[in-house]
PDB file of N, CA and C in Angstrom:
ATOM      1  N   UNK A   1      10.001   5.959  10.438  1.00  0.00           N
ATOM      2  CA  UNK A   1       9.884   4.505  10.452  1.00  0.00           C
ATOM      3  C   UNK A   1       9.170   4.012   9.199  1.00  0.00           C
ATOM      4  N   UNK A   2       7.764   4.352   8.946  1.00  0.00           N
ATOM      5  CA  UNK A   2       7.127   4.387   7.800  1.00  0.00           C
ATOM      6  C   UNK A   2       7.496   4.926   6.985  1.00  0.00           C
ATOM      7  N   UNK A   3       8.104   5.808   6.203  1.00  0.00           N
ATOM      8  CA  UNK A   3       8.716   6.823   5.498  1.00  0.00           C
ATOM      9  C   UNK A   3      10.266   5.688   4.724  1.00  0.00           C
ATOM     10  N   UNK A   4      11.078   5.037   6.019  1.00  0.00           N
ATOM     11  CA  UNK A   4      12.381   4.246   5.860  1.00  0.00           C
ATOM     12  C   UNK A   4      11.874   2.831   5.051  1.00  0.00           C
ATOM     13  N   UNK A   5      10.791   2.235   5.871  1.00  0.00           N
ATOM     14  CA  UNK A   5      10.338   1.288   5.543  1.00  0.00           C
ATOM     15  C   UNK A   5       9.749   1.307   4.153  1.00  0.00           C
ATOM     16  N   UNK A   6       9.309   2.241   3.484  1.00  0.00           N
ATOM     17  CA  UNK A   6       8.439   1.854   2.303  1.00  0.00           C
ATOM     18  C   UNK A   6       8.724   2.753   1.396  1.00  0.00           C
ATOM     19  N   UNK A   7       9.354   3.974   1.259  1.00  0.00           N
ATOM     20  CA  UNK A   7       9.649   5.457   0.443  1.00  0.00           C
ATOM     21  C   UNK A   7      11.244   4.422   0.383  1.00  0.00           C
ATOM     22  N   UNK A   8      11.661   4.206   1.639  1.00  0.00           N
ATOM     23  CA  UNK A   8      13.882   4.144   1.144  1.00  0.00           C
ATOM     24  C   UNK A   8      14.004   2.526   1.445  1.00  0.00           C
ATOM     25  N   UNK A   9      12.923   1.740   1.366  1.00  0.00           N
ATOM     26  CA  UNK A   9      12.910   0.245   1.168  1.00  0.00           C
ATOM     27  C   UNK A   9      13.820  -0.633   2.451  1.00  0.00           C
ATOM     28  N   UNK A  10      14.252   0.201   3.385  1.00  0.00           N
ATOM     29  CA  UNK A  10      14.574  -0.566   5.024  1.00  0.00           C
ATOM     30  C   UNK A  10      14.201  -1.010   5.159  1.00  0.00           C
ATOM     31  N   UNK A  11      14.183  -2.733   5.533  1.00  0.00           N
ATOM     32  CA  UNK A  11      13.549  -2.947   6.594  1.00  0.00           C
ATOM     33  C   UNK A  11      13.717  -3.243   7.968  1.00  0.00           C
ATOM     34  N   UNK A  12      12.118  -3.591   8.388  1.00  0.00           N
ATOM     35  CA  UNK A  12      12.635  -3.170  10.065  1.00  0.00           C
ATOM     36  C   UNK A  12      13.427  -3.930  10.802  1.00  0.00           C
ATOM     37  N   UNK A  13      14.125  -4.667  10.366  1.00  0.00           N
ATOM     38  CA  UNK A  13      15.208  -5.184  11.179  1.00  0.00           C
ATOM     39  C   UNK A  13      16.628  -4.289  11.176  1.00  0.00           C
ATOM     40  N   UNK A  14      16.719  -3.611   9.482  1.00  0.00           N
ATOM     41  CA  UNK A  14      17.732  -3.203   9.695  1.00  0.00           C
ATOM     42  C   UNK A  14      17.737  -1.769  10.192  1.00  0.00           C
ATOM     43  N   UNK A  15      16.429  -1.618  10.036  1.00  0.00           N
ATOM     44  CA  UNK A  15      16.187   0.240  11.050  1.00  0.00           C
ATOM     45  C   UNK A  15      16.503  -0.006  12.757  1.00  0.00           C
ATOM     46  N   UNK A  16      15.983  -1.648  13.045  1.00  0.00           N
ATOM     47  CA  UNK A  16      16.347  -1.763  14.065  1.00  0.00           C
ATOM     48  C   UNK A  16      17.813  -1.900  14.528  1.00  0.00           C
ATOM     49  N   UNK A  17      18.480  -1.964  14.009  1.00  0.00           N
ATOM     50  CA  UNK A  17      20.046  -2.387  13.994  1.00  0.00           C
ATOM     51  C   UNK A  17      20.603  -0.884  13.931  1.00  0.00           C
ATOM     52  N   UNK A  18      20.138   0.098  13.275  1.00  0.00           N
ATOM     53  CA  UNK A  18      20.651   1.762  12.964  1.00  0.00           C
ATOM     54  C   UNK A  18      20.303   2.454  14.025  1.00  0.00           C
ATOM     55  N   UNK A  19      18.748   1.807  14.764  1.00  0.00           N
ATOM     56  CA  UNK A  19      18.342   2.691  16.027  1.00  0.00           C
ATOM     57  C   UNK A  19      19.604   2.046  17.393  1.00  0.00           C
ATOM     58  N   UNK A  20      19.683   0.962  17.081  1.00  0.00           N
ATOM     59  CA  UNK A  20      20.316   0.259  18.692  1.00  0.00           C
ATOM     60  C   UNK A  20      21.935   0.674  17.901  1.00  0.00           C
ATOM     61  N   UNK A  21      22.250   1.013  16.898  1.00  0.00           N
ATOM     62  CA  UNK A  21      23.512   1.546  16.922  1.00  0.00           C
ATOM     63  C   UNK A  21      23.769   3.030  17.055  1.00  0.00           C
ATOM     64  N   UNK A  22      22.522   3.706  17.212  1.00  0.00           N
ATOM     65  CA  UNK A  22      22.619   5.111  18.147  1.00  0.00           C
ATOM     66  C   UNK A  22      21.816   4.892  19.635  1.00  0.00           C
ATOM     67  N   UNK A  23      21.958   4.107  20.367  1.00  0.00           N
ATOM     68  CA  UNK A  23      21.394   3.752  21.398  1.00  0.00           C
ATOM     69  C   UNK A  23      20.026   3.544  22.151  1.00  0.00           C
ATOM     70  N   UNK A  24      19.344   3.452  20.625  1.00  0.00           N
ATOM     71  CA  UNK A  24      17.691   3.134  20.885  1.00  0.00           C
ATOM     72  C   UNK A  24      17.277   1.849  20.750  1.00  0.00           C
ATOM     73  N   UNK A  25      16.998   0.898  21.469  1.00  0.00           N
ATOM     74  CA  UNK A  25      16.789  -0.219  21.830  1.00  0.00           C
ATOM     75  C   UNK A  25      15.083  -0.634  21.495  1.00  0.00           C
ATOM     76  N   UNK A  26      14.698  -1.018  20.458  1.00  0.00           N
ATOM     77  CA  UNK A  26      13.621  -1.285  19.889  1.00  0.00           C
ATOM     78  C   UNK A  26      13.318  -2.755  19.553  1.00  0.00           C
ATOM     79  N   UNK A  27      12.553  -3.732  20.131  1.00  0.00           N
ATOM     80  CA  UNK A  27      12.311  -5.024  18.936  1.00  0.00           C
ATOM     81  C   UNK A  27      11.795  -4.989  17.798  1.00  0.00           C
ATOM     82  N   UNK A  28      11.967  -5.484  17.023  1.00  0.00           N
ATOM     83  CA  UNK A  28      11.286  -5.757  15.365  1.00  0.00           C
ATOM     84  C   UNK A  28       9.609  -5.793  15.777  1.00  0.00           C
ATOM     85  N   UNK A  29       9.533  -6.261  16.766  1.00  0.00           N
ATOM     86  CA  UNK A  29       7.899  -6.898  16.500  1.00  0.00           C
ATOM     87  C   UNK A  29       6.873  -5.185  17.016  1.00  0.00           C
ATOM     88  N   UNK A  30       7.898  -4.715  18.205  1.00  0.00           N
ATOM     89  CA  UNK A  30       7.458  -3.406  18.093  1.00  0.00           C
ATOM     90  C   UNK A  30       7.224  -1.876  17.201  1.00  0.00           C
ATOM     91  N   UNK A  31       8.140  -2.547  15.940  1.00  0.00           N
ATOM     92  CA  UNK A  31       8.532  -1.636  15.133  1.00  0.00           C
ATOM     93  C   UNK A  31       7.014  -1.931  13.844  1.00  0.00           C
ATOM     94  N   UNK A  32       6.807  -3.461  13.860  1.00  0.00           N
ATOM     95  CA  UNK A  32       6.202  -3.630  12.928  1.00  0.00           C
ATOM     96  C   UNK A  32       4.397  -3.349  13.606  1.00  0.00           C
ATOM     97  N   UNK A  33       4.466  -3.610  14.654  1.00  0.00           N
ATOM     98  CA  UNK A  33       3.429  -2.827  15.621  1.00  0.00           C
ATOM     99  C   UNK A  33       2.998  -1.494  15.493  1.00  0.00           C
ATOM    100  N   UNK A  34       3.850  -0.689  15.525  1.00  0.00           N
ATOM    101  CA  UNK A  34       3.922   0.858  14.775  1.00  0.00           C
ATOM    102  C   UNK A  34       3.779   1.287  13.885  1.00  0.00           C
ATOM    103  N   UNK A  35       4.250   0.265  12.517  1.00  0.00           N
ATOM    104  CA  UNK A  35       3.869   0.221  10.848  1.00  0.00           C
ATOM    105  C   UNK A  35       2.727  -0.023  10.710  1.00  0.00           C
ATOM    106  N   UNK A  36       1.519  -1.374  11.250  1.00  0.00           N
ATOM    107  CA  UNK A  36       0.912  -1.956  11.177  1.00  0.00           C
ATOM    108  C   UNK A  36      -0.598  -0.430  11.787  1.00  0.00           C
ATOM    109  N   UNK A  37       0.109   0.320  12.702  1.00  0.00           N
ATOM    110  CA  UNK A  37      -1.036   1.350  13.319  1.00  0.00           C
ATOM    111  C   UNK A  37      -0.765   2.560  11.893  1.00  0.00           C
ATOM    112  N   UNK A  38      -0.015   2.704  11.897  1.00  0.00           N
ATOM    113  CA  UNK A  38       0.203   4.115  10.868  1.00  0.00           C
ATOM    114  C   UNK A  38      -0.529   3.610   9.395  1.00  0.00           C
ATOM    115  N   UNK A  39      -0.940   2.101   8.936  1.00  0.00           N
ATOM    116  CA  UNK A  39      -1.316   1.855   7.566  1.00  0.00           C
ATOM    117  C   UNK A  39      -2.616   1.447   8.226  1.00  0.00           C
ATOM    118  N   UNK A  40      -3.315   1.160   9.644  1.00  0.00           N
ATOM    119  CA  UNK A  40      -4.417   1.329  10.100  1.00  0.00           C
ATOM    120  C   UNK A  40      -5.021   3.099   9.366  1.00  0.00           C
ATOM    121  N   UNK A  41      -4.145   3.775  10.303  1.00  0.00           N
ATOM    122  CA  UNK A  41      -4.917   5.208  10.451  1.00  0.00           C
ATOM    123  C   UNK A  41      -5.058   5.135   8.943  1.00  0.00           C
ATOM    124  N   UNK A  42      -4.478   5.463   7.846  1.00  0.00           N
ATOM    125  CA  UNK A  42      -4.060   5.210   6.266  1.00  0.00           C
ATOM    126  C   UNK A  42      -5.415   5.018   5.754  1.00  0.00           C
ATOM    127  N   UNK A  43      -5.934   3.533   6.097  1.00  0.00           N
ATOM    128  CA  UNK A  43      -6.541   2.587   5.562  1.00  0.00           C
ATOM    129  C   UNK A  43      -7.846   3.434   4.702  1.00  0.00           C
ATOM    130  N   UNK A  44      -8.171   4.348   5.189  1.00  0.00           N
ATOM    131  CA  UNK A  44      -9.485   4.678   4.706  1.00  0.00           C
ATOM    132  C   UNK A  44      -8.677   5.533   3.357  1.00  0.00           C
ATOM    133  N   UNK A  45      -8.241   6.133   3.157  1.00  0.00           N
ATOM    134  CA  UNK A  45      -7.596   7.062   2.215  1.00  0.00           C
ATOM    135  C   UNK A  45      -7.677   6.490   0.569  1.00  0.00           C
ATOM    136  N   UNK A  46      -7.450   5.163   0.312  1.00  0.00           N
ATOM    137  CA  UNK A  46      -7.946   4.400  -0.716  1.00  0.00           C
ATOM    138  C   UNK A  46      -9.474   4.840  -1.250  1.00  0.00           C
ATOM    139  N   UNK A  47      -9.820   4.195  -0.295  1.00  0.00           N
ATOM    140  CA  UNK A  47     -11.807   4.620  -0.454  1.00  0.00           C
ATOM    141  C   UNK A  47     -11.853   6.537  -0.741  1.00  0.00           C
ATOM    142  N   UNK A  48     -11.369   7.124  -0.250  1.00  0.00           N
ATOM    143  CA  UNK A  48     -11.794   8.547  -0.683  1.00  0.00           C
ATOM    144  C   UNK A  48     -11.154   9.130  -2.187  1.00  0.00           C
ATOM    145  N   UNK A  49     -10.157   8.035  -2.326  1.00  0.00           N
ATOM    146  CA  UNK A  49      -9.555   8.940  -3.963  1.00  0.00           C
ATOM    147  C   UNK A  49     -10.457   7.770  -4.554  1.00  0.00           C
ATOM    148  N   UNK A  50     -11.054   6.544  -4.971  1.00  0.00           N
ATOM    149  CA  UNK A  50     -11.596   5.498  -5.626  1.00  0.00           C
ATOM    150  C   UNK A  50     -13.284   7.056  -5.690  1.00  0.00           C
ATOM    151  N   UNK A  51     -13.671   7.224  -4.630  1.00  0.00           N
ATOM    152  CA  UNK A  51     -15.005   8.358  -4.475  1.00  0.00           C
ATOM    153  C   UNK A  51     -14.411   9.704  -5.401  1.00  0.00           C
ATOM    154  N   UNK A  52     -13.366  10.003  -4.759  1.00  0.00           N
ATOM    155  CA  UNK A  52     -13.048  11.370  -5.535  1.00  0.00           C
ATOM    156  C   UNK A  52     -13.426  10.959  -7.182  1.00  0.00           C
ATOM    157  N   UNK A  53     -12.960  10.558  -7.459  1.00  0.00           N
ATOM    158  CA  UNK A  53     -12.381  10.011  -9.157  1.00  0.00           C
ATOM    159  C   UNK A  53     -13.741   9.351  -9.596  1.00  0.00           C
ATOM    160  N   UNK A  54     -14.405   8.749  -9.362  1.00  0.00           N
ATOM    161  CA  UNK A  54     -15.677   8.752  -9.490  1.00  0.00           C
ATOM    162  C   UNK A  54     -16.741   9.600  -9.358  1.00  0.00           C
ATOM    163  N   UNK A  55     -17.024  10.772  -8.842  1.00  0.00           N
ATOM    164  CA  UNK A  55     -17.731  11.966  -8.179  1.00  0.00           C
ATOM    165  C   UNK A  55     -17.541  12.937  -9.902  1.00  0.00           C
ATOM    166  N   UNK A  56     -16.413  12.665 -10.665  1.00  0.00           N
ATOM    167  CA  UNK A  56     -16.231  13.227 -11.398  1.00  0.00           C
ATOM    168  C   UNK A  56     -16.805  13.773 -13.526  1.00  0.00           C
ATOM    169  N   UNK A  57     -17.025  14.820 -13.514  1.00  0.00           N
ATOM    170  CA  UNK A  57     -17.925  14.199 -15.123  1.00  0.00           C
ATOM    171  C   UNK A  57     -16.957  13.119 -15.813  1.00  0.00           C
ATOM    172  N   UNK A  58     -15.647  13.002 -16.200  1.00  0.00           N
ATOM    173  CA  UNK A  58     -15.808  11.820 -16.999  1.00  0.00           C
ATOM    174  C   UNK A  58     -14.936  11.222 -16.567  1.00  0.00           C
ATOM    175  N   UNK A  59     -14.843   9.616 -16.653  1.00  0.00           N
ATOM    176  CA  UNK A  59     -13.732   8.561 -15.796  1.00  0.00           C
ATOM    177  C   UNK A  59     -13.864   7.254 -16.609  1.00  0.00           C
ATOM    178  N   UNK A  60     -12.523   6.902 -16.696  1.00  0.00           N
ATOM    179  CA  UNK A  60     -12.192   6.071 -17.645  1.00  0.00           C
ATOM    180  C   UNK A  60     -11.887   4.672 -16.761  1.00  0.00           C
ATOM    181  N   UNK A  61     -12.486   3.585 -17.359  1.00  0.00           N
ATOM    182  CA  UNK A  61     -12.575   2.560 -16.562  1.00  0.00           C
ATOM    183  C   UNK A  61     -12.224   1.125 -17.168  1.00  0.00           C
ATOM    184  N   UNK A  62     -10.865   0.444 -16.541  1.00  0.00           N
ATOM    185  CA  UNK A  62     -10.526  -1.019 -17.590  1.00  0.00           C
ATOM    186  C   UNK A  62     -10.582  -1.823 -16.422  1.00  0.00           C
ATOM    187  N   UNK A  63     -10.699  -2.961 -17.308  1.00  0.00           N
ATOM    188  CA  UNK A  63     -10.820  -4.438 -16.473  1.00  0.00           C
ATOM    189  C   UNK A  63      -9.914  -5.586 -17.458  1.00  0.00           C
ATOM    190  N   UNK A  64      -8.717  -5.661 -16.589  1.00  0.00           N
ATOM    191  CA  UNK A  64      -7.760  -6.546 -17.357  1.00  0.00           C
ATOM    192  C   UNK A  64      -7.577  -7.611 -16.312  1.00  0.00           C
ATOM    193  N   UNK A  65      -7.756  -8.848 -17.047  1.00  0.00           N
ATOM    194  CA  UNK A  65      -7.264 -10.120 -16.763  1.00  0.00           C
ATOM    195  C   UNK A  65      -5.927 -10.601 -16.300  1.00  0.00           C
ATOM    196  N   UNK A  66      -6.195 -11.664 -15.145  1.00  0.00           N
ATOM    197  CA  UNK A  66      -4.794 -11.799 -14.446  1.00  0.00           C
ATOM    198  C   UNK A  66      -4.531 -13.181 -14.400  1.00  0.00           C
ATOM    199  N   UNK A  67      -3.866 -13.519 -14.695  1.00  0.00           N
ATOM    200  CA  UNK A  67      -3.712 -15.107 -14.210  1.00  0.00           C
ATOM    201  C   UNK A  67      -2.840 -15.200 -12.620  1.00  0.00           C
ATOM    202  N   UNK A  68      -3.781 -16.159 -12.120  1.00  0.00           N
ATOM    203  CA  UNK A  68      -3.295 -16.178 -10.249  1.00  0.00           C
ATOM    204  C   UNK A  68      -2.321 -16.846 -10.466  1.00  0.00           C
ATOM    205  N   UNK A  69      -1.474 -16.758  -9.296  1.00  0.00           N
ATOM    206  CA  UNK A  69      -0.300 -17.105  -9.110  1.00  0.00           C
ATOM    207  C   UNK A  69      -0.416 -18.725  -8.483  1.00  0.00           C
ATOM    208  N   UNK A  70      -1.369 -18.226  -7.654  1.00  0.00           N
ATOM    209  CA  UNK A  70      -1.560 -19.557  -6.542  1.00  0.00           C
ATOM    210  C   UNK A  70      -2.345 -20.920  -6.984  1.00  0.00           C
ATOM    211  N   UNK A  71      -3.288 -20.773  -8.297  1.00  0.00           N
ATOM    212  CA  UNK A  71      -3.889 -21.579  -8.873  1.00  0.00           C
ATOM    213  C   UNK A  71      -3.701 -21.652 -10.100  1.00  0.00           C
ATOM    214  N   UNK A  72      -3.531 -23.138 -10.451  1.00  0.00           N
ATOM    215  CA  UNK A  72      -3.744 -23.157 -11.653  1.00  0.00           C
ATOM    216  C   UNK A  72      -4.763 -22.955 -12.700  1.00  0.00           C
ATOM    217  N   UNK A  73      -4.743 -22.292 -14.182  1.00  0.00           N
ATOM    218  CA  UNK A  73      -6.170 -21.849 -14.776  1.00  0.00           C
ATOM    219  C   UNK A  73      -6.865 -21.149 -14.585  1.00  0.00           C
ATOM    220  N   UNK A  74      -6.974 -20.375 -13.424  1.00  0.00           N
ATOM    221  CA  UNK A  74      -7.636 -19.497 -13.018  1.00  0.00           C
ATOM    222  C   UNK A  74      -7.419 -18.164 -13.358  1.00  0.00           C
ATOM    223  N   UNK A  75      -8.471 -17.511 -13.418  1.00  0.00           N
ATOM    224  CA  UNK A  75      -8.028 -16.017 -13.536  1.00  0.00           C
ATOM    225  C   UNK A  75      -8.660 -15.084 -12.568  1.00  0.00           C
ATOM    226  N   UNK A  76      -7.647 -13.988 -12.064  1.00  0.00           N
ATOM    227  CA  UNK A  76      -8.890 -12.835 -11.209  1.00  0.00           C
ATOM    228  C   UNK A  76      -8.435 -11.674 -12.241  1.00  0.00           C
ATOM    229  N   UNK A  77      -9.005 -10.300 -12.032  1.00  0.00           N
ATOM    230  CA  UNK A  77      -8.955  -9.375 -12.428  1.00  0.00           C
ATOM    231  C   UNK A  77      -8.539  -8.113 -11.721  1.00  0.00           C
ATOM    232  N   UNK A  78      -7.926  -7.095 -12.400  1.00  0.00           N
ATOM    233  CA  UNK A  78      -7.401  -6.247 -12.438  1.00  0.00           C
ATOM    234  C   UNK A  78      -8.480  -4.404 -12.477  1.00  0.00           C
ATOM    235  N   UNK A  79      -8.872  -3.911 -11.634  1.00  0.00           N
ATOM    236  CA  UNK A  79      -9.367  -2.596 -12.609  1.00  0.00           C
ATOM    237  C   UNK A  79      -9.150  -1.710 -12.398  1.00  0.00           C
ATOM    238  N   UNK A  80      -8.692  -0.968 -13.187  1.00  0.00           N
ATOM    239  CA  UNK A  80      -8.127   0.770 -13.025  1.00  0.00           C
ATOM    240  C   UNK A  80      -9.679   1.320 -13.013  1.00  0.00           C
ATOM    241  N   UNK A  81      -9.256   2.681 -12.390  1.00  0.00           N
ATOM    242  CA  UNK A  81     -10.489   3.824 -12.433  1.00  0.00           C
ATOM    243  C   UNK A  81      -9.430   5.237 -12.642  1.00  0.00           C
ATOM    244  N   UNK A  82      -9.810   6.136 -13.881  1.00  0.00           N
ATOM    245  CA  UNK A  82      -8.929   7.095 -13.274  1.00  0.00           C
ATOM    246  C   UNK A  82      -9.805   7.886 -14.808  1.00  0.00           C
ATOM    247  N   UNK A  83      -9.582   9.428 -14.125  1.00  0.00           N
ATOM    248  CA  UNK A  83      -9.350  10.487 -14.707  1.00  0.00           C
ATOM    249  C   UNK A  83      -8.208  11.106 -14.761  1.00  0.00           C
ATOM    250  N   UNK A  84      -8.832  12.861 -15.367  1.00  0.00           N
ATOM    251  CA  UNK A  84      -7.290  13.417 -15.194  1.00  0.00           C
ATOM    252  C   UNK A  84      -6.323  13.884 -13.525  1.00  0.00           C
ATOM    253  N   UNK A  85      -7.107  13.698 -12.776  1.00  0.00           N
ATOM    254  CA  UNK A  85      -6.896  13.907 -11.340  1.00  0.00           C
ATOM    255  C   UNK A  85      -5.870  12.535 -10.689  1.00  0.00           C
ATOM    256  N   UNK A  86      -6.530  11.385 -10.777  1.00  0.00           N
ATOM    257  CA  UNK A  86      -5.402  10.534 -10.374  1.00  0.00           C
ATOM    258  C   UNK A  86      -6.226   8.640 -10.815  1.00  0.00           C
ATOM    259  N   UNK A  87      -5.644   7.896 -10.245  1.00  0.00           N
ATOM    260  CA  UNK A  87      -6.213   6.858 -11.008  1.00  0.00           C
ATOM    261  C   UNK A  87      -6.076   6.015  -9.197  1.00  0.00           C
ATOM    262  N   UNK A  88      -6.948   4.342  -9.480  1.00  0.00           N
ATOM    263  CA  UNK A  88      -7.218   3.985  -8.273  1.00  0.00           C
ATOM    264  C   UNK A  88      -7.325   2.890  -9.111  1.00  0.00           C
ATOM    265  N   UNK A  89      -6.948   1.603  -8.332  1.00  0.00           N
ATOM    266  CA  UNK A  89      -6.472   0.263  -8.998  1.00  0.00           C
ATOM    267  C   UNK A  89      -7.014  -0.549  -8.098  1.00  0.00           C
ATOM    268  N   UNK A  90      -7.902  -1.800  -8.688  1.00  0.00           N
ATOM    269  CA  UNK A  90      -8.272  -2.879  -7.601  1.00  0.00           C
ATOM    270  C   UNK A  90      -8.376  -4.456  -7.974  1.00  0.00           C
ATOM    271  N   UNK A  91      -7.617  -5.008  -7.103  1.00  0.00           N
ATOM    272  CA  UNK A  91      -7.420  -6.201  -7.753  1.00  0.00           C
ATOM    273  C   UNK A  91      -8.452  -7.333  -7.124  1.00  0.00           C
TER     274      UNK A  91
END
């Protein structure tokens, strides 16, 4: 479900339409109920590579400027963290 939805870009309406056309009878709102628990359990996994990559001797660190979408003039920011292990992005 998670895997269709976000790795092969389905969405859950039309996973729902592939399950009830092999005879599994699912609503959308249950499907997104199920997505919504699996990026629960997830959630912490961010925070441990942002720690990993920091924990580390050397780490390279930018802060690039964004202009918001939603306001005019405004800006928020952008910041990478990364070594040679992996990198962690926060907006």
């Amino acid at each position: 479900l998670a895997d269709d939805k976000f790795s092969n870009h389905i969405p859950l309406e039309r996973q729902r339409k592939i399950m009830a056309s092999n005879g599994l009878y699912v609503e959308v709102k249950t499907l997104f109920g199920l997505t919504r628990h699996v990026a629960n359990l997830l959630s912490t996994i961010p925070a441990m590579i942002r720690e990993e990559i920091l924990s580390q001797k050397y780490v390279g660190i930018d802060e690039s400027p964004m202009n918001l979408l939603l306001e005019e003039k405004k800006k928020g920011y952008i910041w990478s963290i990364s070594n040679n292990y992996g990198a962690y992005y926060q907006y």
